[in-house]
C-alpha atoms as a PDB file:
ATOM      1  CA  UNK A   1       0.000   0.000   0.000  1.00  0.00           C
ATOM      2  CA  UNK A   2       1.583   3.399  -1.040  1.00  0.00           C
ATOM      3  CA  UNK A   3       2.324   5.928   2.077  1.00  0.00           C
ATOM      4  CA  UNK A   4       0.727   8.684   0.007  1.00  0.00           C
ATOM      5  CA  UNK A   5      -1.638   8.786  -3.057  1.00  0.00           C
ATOM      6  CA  UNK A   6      -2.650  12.008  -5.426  1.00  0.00           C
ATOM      7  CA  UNK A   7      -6.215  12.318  -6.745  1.00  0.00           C
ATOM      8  CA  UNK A   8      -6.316  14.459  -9.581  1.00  0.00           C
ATOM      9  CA  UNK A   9      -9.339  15.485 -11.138  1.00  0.00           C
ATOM     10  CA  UNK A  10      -8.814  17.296 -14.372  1.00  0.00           C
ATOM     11  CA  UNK A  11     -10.878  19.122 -16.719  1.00  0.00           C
ATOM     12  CA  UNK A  12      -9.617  20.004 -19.818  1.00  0.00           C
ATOM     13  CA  UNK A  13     -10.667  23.199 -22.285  1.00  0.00           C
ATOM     14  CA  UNK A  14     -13.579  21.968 -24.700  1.00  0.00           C
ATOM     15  CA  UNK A  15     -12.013  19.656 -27.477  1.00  0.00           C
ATOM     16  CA  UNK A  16      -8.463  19.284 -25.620  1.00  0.00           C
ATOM     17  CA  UNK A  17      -8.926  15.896 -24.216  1.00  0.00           C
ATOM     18  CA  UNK A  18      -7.404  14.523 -26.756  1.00  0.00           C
ATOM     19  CA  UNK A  19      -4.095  16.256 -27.211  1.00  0.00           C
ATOM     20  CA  UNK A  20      -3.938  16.543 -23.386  1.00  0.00           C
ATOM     21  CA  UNK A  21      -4.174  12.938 -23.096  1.00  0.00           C
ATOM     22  CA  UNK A  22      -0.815  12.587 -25.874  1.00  0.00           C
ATOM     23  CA  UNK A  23       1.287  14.799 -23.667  1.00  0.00           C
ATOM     24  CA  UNK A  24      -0.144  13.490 -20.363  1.00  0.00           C
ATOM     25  CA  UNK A  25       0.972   9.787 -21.441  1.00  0.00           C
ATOM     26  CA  UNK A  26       4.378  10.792 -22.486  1.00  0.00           C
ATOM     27  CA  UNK A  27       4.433  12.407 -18.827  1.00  0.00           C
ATOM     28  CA  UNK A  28       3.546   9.164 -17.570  1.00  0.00           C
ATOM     29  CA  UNK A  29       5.793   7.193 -19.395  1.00  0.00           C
ATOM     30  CA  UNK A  30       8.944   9.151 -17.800  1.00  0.00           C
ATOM     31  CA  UNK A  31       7.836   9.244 -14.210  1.00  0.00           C
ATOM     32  CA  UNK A  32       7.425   5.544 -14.675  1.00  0.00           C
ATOM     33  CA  UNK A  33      10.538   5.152 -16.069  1.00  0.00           C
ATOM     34  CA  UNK A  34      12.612   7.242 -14.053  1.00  0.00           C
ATOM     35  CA  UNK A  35      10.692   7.667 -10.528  1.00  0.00           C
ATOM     36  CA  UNK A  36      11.490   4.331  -8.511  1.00  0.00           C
ATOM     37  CA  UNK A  37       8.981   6.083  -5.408  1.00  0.00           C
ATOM     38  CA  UNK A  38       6.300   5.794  -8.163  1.00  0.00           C
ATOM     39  CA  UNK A  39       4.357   2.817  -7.211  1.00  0.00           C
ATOM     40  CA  UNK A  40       1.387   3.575 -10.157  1.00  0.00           C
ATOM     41  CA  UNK A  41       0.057   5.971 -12.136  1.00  0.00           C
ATOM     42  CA  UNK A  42      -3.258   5.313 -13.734  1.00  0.00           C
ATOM     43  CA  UNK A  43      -5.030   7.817 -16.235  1.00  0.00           C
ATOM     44  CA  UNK A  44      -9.128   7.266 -15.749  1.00  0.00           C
ATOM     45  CA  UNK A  45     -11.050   8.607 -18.426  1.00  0.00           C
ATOM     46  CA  UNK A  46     -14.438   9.812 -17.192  1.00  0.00           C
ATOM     47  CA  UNK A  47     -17.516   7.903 -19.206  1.00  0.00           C
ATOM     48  CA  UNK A  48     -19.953  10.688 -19.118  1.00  0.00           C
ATOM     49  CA  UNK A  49     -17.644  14.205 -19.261  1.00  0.00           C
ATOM     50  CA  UNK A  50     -15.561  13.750 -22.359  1.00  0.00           C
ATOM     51  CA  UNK A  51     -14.038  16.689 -21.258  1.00  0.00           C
ATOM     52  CA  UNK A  52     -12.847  15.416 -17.819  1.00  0.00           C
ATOM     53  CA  UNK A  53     -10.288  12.809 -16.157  1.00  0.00           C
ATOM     54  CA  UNK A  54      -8.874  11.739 -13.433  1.00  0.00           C
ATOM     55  CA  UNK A  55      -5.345  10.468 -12.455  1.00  0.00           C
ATOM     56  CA  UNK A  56      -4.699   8.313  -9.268  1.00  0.00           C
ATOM     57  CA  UNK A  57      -0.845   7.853  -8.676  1.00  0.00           C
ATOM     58  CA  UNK A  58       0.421   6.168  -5.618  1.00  0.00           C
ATOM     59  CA  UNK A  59       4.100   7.263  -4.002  1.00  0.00           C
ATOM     60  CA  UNK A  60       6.125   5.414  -1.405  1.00  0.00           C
ATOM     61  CA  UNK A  61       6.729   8.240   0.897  1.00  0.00           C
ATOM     62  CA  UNK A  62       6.844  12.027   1.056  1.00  0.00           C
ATOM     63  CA  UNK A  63      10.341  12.212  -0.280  1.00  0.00           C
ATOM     64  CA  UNK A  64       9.391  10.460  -3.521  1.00  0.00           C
ATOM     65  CA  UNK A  65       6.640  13.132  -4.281  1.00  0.00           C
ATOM     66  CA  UNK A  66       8.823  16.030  -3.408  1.00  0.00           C
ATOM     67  CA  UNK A  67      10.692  14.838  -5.858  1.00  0.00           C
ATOM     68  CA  UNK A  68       7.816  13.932  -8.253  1.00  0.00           C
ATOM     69  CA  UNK A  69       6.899  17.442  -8.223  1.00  0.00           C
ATOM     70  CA  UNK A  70      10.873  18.683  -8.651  1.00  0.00           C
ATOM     71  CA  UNK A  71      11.351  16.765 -11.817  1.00  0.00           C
ATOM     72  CA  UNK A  72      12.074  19.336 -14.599  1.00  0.00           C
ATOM     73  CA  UNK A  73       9.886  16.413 -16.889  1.00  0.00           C
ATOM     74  CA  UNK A  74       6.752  17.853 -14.731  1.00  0.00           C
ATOM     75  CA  UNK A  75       7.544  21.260 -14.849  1.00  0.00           C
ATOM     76  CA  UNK A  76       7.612  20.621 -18.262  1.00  0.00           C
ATOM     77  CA  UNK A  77       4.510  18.841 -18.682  1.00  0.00           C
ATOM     78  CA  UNK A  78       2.785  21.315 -16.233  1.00  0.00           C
ATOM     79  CA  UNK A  79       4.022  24.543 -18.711  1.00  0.00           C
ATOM     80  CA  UNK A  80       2.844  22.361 -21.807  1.00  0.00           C
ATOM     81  CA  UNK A  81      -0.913  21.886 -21.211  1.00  0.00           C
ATOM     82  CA  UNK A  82      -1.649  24.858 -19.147  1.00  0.00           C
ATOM     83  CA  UNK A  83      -3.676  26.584 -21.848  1.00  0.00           C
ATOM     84  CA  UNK A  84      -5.402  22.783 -22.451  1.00  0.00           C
ATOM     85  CA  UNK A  85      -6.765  22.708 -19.098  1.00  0.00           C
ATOM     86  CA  UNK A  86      -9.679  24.608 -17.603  1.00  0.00           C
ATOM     87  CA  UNK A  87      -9.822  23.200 -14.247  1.00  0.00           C
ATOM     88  CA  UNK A  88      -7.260  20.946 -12.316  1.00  0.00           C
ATOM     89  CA  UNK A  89      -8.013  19.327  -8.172  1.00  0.00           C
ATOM     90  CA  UNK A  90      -5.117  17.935  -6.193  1.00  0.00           C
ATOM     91  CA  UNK A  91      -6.240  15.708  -3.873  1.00  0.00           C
ATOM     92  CA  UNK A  92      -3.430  14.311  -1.539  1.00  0.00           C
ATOM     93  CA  UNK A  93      -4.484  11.120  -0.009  1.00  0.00           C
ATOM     94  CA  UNK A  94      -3.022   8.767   3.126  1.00  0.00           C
ATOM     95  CA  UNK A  95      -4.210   5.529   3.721  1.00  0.00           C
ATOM     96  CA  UNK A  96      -6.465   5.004   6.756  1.00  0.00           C
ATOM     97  CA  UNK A  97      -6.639   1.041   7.101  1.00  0.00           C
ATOM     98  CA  UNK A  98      -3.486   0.932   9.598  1.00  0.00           C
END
């Protein structure tokens, strides 16, 4: 079970999902690759808002978010769909079965 978890709901701009969802899986594809603290990131398309998703990614611990969010990869990705998206909702999660 990861130590900490993100929720992020994400809306994009009316006909962006698409692109956004290109650049968001090339984002994916490097923190996978190059973030050992990542234990999952899974894009979740919403059925009924074509114009909304959600990402659930799981971390090990706080240090392996921290640097998550310090990669110049998600700086990147943040500066490249800024104009796609029209509303984004960071949800930072702990686990409560313990």
């Amino acid at each position: 079970m990861p130590a900490i978890a993100l929720v992020v709901e994400i809306r994009t701009q009316p006909g962006q999902r698409d692109a956004f969802l290109a650049r968001l899986r090339q984002h994916r594809a490097k923190v996978l690759a190059n973030e050992p603290g990542c234990r999952g990131f899974e894009i979740l398309l919403a059925e009924e808002e074509p114009d909304s998703l959600v990402l659930y990614e799981a971390y090990q611990d706080e240090q392996a978010l921290e640097e998550h969010d310090a990669a110049p990869y998600f700086q990147a990705y943040r500066e490249d769909t800024a104009a796609m998206i029209a509303s984004r909702r960071r949800i930072l999660c702990r686990p409560a079965n313990e």
